[in-house]
C-alpha atoms as a PDB file:
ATOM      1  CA  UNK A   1     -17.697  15.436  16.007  1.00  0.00           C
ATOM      2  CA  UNK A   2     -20.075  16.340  13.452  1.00  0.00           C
ATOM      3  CA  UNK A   3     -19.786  15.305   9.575  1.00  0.00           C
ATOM      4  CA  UNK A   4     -17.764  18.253   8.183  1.00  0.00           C
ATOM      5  CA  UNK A   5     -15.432  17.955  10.951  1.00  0.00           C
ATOM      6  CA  UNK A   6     -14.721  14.384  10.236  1.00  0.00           C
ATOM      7  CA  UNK A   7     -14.424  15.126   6.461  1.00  0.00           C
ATOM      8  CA  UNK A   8     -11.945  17.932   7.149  1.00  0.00           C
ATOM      9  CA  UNK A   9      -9.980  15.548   9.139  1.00  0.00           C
ATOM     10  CA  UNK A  10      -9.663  12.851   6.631  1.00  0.00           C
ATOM     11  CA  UNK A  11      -8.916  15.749   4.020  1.00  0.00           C
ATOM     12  CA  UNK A  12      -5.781  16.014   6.666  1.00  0.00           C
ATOM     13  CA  UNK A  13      -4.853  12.524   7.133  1.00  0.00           C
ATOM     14  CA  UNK A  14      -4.837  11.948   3.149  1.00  0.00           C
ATOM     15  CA  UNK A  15      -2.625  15.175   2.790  1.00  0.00           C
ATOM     16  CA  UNK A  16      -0.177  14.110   5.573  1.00  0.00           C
ATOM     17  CA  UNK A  17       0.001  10.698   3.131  1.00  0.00           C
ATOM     18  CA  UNK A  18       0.352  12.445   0.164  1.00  0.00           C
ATOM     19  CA  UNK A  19       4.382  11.844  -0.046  1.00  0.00           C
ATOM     20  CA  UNK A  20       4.330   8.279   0.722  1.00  0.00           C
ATOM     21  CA  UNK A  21       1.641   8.117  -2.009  1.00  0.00           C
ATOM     22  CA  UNK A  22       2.785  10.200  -4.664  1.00  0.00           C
ATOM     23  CA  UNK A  23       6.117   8.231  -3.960  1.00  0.00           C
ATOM     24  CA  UNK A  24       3.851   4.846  -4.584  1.00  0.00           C
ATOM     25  CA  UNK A  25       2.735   6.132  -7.327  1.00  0.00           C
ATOM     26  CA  UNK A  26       6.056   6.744  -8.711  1.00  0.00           C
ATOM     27  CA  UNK A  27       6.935   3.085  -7.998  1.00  0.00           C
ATOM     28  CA  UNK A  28       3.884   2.336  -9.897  1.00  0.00           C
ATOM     29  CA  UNK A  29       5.446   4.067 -12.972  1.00  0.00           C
ATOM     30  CA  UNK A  30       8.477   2.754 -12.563  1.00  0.00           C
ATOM     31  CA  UNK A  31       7.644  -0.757 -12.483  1.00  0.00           C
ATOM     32  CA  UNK A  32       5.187  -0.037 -15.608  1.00  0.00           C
ATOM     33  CA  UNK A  33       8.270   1.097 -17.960  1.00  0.00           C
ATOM     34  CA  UNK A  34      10.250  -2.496 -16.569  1.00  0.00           C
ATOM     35  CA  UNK A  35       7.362  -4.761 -17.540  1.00  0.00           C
ATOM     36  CA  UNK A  36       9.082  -5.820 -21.048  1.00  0.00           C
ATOM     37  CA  UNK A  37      11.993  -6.213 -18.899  1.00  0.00           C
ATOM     38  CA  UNK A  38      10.873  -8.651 -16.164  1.00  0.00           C
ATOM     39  CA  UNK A  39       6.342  -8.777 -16.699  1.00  0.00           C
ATOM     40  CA  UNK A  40       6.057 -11.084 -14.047  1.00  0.00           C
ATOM     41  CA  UNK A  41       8.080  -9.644 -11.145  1.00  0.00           C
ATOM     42  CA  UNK A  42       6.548  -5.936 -12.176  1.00  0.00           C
ATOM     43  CA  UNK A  43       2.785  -7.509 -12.012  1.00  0.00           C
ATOM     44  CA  UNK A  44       3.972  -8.511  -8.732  1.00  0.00           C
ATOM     45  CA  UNK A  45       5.123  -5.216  -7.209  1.00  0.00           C
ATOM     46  CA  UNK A  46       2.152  -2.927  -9.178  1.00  0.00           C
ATOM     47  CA  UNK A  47      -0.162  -5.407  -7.205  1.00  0.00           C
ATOM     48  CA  UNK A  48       1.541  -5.026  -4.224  1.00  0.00           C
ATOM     49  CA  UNK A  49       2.070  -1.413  -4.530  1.00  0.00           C
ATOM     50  CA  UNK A  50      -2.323  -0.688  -5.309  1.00  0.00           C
ATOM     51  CA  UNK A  51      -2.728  -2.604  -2.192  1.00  0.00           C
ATOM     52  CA  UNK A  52      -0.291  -0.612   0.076  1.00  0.00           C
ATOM     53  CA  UNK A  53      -2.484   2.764  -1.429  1.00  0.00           C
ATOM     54  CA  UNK A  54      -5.701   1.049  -1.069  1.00  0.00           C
ATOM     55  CA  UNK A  55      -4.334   0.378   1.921  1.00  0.00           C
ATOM     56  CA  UNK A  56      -3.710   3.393   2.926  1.00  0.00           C
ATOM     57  CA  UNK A  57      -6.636   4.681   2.459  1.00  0.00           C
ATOM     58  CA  UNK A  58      -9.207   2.596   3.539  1.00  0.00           C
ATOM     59  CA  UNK A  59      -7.341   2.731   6.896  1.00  0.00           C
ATOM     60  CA  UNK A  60      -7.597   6.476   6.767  1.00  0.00           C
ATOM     61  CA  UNK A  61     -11.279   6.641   6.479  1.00  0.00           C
ATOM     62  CA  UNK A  62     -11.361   3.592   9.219  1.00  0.00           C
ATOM     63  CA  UNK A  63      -9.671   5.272  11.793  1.00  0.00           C
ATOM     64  CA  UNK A  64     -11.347   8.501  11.042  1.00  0.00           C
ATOM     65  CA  UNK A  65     -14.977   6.711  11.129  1.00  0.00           C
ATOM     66  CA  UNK A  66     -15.361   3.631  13.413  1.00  0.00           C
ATOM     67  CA  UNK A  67     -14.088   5.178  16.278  1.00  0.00           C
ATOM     68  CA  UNK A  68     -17.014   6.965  16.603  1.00  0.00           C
ATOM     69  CA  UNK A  69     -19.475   4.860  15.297  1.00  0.00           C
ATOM     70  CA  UNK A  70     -18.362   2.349  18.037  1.00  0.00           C
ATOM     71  CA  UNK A  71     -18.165   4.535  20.783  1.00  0.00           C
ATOM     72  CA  UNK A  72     -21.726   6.121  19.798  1.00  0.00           C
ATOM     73  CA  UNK A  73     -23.334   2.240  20.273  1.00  0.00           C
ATOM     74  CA  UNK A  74     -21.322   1.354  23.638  1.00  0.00           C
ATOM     75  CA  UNK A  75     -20.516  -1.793  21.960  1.00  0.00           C
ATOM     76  CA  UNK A  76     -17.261  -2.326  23.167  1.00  0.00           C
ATOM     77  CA  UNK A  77     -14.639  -0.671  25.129  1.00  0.00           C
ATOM     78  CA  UNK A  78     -12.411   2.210  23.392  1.00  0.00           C
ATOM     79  CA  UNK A  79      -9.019   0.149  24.386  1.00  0.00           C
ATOM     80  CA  UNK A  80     -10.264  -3.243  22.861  1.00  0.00           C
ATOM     81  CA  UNK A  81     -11.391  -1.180  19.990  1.00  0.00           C
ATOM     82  CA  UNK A  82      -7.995  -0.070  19.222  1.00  0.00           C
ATOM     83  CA  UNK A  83      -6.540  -2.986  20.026  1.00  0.00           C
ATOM     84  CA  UNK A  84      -8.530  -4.561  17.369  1.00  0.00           C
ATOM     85  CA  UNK A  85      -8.152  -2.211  15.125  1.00  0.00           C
ATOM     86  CA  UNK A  86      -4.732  -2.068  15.260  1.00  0.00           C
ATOM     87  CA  UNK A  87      -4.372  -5.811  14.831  1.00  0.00           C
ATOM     88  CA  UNK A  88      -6.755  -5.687  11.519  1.00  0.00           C
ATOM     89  CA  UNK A  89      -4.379  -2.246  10.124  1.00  0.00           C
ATOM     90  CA  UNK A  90      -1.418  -4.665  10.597  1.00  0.00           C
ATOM     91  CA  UNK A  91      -2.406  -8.007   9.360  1.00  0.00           C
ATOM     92  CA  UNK A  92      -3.656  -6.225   6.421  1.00  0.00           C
ATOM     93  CA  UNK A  93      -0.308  -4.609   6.123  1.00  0.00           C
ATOM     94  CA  UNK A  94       1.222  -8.122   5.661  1.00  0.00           C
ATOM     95  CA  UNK A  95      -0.164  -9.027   2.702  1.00  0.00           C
ATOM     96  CA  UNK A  96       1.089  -5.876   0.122  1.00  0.00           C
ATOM     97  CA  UNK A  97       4.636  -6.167   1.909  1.00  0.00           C
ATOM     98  CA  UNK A  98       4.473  -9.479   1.439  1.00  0.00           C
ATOM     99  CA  UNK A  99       3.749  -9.428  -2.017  1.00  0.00           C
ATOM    100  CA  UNK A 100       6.647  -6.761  -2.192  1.00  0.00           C
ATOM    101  CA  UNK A 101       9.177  -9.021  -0.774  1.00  0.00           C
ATOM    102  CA  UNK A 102       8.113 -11.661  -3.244  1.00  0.00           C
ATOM    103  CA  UNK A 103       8.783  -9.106  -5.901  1.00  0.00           C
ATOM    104  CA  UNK A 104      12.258  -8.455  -4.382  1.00  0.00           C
ATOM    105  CA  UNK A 105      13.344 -12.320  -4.661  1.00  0.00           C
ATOM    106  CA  UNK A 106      11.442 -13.944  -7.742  1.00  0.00           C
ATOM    107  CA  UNK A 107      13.758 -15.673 -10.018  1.00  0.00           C
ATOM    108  CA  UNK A 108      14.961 -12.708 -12.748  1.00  0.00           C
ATOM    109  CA  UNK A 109      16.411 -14.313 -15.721  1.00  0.00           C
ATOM    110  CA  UNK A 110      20.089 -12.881 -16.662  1.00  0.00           C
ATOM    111  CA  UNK A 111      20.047 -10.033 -19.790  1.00  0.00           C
ATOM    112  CA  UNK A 112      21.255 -10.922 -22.837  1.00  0.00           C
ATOM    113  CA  UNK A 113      24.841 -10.592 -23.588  1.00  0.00           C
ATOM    114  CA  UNK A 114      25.443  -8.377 -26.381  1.00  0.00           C
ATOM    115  CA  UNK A 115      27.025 -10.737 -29.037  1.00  0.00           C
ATOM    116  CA  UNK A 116      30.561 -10.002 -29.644  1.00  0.00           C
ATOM    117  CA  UNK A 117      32.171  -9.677 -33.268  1.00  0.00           C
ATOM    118  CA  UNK A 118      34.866 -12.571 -34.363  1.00  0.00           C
ATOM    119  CA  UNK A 119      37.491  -9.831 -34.442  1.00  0.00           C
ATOM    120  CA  UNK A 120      37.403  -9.765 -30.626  1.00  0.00           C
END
């Protein structure tokens, strides 16, 4: 598979991500209008939420590249390749889900009440 071929098939990959992206992205937001609310547990999920796009796409260009580059050099098998690389895509995985779970449980302190007049 020759250069363009590979770039039109990451152009793919990225497009069929586009949702779950644009829907990170969103989170992103989200989180970024709560931060007066609750700074530390946003920081938290914004981190967690770059690394699940960075994520995202550095496995996208992975998969799209090494596969070849491996196979070209005869350095290992195409099964253990997978194998590894599948292991890698889902240890990396565990640290922006972790990092969202974190998020999910931190410590939020209770609002404010609204103070109520002596009249009742």
């Amino acid at each position: 598979m020759d250069t363009s071929d590979k770039l039109f098939e990451l152009v793919r990959t990225l497009l069929q991500q586009l949702p779950s992206l644009l829907t990170l992205l969103v989170c992103i937001l989200f989180a970024a209008i709560r931060w007066k609310r609750h700074p530390r547990i946003s920081l938290v999920l914004i981190i967690g939420l770059v690394l699940l796009i960075l994520h995202s796409l550095f496995f996208a260009v992975a998969y799209n590249w090494v596969p070849g580059w491996l196979r070209e050099s005869d350095w290992v098998s195409v099964p253990t390749m997978l194998t590894a690389m599948g292991f890698i895509y889902n240890a990396a995985l565990s640290v922006p889900l972790a990092l969202l779970l974190i998020a999910i449980f931190m410590q939020r302190n209770p609002a404010a009440k609204p103070a109520q007049n002596a009249a009742g």
